[in-house]
C-alpha atoms as a PDB file:
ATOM      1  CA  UNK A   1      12.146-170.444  22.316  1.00  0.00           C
ATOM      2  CA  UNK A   2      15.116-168.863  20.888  1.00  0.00           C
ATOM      3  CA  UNK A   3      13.711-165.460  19.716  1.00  0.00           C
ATOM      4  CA  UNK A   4      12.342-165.598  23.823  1.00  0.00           C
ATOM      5  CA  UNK A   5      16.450-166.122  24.442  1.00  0.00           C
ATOM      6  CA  UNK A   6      17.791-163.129  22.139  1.00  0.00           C
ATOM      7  CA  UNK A   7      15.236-160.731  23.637  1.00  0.00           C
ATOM      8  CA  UNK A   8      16.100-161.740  26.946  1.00  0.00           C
ATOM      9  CA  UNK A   9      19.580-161.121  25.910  1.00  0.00           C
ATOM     10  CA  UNK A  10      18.947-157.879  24.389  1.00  0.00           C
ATOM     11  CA  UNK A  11      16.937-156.611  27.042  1.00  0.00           C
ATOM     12  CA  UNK A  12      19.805-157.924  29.854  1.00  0.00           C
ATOM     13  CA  UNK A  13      21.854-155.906  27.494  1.00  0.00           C
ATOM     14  CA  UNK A  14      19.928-152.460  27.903  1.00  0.00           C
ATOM     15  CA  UNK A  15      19.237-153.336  31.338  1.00  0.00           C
ATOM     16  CA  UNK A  16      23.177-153.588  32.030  1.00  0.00           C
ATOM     17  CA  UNK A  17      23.856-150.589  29.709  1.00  0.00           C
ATOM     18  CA  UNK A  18      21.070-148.468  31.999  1.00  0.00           C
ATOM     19  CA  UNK A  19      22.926-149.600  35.034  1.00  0.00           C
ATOM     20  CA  UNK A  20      26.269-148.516  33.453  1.00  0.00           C
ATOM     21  CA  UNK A  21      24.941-145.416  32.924  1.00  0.00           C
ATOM     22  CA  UNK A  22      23.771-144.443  35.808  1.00  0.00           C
ATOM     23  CA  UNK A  23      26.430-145.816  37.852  1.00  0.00           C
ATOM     24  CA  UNK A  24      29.093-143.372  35.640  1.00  0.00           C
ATOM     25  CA  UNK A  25      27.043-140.339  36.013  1.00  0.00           C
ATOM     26  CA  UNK A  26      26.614-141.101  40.380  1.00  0.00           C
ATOM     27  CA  UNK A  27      30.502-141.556  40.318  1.00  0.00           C
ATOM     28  CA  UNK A  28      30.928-138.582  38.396  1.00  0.00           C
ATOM     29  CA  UNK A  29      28.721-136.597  41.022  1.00  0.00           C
ATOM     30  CA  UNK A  30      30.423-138.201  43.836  1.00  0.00           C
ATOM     31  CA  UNK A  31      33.566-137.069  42.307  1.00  0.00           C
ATOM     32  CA  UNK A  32      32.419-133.480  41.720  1.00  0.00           C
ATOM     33  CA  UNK A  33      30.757-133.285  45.392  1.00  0.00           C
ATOM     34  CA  UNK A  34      34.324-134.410  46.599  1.00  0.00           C
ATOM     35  CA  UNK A  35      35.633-131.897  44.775  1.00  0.00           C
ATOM     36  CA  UNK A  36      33.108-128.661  46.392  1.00  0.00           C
ATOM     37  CA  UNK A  37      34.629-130.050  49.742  1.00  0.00           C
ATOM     38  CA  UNK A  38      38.275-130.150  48.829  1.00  0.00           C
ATOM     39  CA  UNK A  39      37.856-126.337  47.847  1.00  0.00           C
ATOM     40  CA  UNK A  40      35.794-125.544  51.593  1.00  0.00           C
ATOM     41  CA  UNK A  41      38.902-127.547  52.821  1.00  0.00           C
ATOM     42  CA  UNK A  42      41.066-125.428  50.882  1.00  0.00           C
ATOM     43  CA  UNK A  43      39.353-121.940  51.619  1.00  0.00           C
ATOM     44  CA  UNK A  44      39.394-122.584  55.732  1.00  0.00           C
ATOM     45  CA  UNK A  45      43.229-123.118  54.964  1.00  0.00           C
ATOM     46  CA  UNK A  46      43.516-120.077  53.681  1.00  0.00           C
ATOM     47  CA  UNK A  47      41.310-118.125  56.109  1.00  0.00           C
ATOM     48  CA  UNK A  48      43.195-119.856  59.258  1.00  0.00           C
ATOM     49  CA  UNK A  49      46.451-118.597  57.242  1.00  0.00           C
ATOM     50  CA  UNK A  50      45.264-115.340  56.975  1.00  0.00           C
ATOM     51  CA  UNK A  51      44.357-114.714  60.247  1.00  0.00           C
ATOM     52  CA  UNK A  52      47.859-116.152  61.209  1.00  0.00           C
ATOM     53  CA  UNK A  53      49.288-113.277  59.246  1.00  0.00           C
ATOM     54  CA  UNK A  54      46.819-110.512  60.521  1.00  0.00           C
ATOM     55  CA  UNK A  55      47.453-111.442  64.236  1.00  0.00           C
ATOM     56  CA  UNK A  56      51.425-112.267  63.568  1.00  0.00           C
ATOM     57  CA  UNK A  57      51.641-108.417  61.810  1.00  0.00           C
ATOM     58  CA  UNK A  58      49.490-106.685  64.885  1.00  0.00           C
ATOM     59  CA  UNK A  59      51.575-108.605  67.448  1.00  0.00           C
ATOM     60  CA  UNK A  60      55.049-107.981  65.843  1.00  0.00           C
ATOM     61  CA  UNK A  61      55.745-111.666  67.348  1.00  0.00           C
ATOM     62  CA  UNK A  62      57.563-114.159  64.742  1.00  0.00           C
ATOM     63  CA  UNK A  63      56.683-117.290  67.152  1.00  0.00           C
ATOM     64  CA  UNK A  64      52.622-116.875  66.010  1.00  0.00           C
ATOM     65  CA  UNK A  65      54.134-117.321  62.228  1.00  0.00           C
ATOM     66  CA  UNK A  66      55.599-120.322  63.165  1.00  0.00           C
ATOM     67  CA  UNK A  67      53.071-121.995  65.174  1.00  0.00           C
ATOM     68  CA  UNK A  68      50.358-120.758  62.657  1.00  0.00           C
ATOM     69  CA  UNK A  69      52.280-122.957  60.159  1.00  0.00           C
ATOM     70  CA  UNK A  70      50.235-126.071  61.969  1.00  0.00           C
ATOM     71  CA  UNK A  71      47.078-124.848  60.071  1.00  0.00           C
ATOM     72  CA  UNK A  72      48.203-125.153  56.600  1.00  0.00           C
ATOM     73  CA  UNK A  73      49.527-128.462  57.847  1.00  0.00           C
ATOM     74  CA  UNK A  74      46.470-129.947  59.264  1.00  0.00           C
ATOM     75  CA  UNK A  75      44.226-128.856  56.486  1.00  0.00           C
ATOM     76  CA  UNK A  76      46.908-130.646  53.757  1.00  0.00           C
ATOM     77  CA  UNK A  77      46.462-133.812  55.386  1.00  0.00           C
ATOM     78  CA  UNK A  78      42.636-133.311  55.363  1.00  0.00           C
ATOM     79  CA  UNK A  79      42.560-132.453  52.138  1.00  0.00           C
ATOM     80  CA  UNK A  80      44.883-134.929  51.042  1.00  0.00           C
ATOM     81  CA  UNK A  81      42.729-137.582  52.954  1.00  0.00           C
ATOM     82  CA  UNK A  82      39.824-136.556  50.691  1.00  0.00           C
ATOM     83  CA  UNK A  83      41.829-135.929  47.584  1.00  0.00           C
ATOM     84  CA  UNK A  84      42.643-139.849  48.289  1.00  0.00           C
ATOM     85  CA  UNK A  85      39.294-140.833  49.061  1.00  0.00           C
ATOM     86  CA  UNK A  86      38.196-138.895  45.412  1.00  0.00           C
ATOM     87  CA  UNK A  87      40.703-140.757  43.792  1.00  0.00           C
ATOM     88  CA  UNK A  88      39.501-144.339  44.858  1.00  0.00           C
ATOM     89  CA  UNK A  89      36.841-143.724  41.996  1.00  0.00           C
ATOM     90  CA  UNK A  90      38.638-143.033  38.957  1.00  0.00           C
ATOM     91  CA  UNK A  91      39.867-146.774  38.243  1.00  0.00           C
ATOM     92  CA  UNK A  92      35.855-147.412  38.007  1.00  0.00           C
ATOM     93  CA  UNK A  93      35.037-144.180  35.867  1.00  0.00           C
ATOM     94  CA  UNK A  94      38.103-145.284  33.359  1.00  0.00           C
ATOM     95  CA  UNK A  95      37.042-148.882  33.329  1.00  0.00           C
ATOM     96  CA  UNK A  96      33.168-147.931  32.453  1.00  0.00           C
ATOM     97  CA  UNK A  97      34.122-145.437  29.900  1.00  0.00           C
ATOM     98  CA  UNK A  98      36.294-148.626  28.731  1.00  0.00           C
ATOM     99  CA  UNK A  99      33.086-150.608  28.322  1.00  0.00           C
ATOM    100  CA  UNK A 100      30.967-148.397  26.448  1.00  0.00           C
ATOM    101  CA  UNK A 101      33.194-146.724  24.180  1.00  0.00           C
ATOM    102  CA  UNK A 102      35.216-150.391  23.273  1.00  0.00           C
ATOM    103  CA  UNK A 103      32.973-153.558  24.329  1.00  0.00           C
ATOM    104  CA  UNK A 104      29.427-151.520  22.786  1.00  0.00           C
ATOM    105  CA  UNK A 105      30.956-149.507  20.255  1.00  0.00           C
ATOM    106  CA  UNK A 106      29.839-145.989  21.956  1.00  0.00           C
ATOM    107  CA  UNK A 107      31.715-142.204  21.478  1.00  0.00           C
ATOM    108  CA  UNK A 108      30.719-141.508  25.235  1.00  0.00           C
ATOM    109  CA  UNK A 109      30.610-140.893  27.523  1.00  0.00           C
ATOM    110  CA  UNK A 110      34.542-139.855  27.741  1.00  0.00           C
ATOM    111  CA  UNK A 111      33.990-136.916  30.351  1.00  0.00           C
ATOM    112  CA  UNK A 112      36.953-138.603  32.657  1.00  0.00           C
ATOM    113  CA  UNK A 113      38.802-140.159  29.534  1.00  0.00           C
ATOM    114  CA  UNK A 114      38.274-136.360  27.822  1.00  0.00           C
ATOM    115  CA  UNK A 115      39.800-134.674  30.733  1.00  0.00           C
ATOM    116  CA  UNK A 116      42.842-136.644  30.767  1.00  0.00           C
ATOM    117  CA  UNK A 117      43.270-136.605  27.165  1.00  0.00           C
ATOM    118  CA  UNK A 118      43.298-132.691  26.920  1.00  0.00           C
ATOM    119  CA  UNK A 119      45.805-132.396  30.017  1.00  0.00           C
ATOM    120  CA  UNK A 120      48.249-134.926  28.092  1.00  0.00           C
ATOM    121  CA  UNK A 121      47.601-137.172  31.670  1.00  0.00           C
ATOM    122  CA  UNK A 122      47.339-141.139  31.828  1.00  0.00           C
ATOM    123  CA  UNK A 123      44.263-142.905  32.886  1.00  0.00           C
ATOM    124  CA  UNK A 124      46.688-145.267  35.077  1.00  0.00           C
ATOM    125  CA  UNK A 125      48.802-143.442  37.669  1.00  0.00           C
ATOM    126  CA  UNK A 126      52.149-144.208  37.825  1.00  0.00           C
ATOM    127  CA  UNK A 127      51.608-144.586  41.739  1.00  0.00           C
ATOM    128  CA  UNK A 128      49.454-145.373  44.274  1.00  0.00           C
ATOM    129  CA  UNK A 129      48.161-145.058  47.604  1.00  0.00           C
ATOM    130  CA  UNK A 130      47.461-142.225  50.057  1.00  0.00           C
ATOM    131  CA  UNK A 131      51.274-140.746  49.959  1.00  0.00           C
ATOM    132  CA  UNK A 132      50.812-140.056  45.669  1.00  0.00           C
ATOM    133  CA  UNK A 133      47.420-139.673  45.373  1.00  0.00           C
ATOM    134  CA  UNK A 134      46.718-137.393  48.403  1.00  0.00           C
ATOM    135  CA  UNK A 135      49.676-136.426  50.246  1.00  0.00           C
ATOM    136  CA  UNK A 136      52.046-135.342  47.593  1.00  0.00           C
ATOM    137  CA  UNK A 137      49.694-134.888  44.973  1.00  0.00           C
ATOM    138  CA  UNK A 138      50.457-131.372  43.420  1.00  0.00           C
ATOM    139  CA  UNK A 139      46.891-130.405  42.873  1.00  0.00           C
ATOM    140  CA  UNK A 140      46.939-130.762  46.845  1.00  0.00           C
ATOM    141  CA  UNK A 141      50.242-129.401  48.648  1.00  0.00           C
ATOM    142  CA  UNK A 142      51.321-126.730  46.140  1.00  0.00           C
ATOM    143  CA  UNK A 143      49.093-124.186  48.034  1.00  0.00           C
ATOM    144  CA  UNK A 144      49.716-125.308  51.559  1.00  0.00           C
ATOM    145  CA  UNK A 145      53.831-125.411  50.701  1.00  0.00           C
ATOM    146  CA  UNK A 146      53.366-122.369  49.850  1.00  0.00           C
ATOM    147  CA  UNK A 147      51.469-120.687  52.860  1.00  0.00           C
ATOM    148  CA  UNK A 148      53.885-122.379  55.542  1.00  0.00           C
ATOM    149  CA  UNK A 149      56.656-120.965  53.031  1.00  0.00           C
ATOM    150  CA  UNK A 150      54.988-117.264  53.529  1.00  0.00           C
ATOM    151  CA  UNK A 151      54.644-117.896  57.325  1.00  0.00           C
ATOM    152  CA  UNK A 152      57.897-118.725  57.916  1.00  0.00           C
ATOM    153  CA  UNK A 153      59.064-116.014  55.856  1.00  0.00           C
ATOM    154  CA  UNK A 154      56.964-113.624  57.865  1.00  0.00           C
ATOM    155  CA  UNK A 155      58.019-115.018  61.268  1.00  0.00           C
ATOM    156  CA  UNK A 156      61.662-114.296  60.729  1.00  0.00           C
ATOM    157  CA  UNK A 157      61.097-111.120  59.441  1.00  0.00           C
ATOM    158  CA  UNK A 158      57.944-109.833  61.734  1.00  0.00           C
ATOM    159  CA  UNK A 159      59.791-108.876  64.626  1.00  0.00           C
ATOM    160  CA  UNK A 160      61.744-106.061  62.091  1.00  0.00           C
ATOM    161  CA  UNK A 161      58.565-104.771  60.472  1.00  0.00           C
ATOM    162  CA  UNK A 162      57.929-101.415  61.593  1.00  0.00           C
ATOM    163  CA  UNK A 163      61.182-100.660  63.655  1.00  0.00           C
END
């Protein structure tokens, strides 16, 4: 009866460390699929920007600059949204990596716990919540600063170009 109990045990064991595993690698595949849509998000950005500019420089009319800058705005918030979203994951990746590499004794998989370490970045954000992890995370605004940055730039001096 007891050997019946250890295999039990061991086989609940590889049973729990096969559903481990493949719940790390679907989070990691949500997390890179979340990923391929921040970068469409990021790439209609820049197109609506960029046909901002083209229309602003035909038109010689600073005001289309300046309204344009709503584009880079709405597509930071989207992005930001999913950036969020993305980020709702990570506590799960870093606590799985947690269980295999301390409770069993494994050397991976560290694919999250690797990236961090090799950016000098903490598994545990020093904030939370949709304003840090979205909104004003750098990986996020940096680009859409600067495009409302360049608009407004080119709306004050479009009316002068080519006079």
């Amino acid at each position: 009866m007891e050997l019946q109990s250890k295999h039990q045990a061991q086989t609940l064991s590889e049973f729990e460390l096969n559903l481990l595993e493949k719940e790390y690698f679907f989070l990691q595949t949500t997390i890179e699929d979340y990923n391929k849509q921040i970068w469409i998000i990021k790439a209609l950005g820049i197109s609506g920007t960029g046909a901002v500019i083209a229309l602003t420089l035909q038109q010689k009319l600073g005001a289309i600059a300046l309204i344009g800058c709503s584009i880079p705005l709405f597509f930071w918030i989207l992005e930001s949204q999913w950036k969020h979203f993305q980020r709702g994951f990570y506590p799960r990746i870093v606590e799985i990596e947690s269980i295999l590499t301390t409770d069993c004794g494994l050397r991976s998989p560290q694919i999250y716990g690797g990236w961090t370490h090799s950016l000098k970045r903490t598994t545990k954000p020093k904030r939370r919540g949709y304003l840090w992890d979205g909104l004003l995370n750098p990986s996020v605004f940096i680009s859409y600063l600067l495009e409302i940055f360049f608009l407004i730039l080119l709306g004050a001096i479009a009316p002068h170009i080519g006079k």
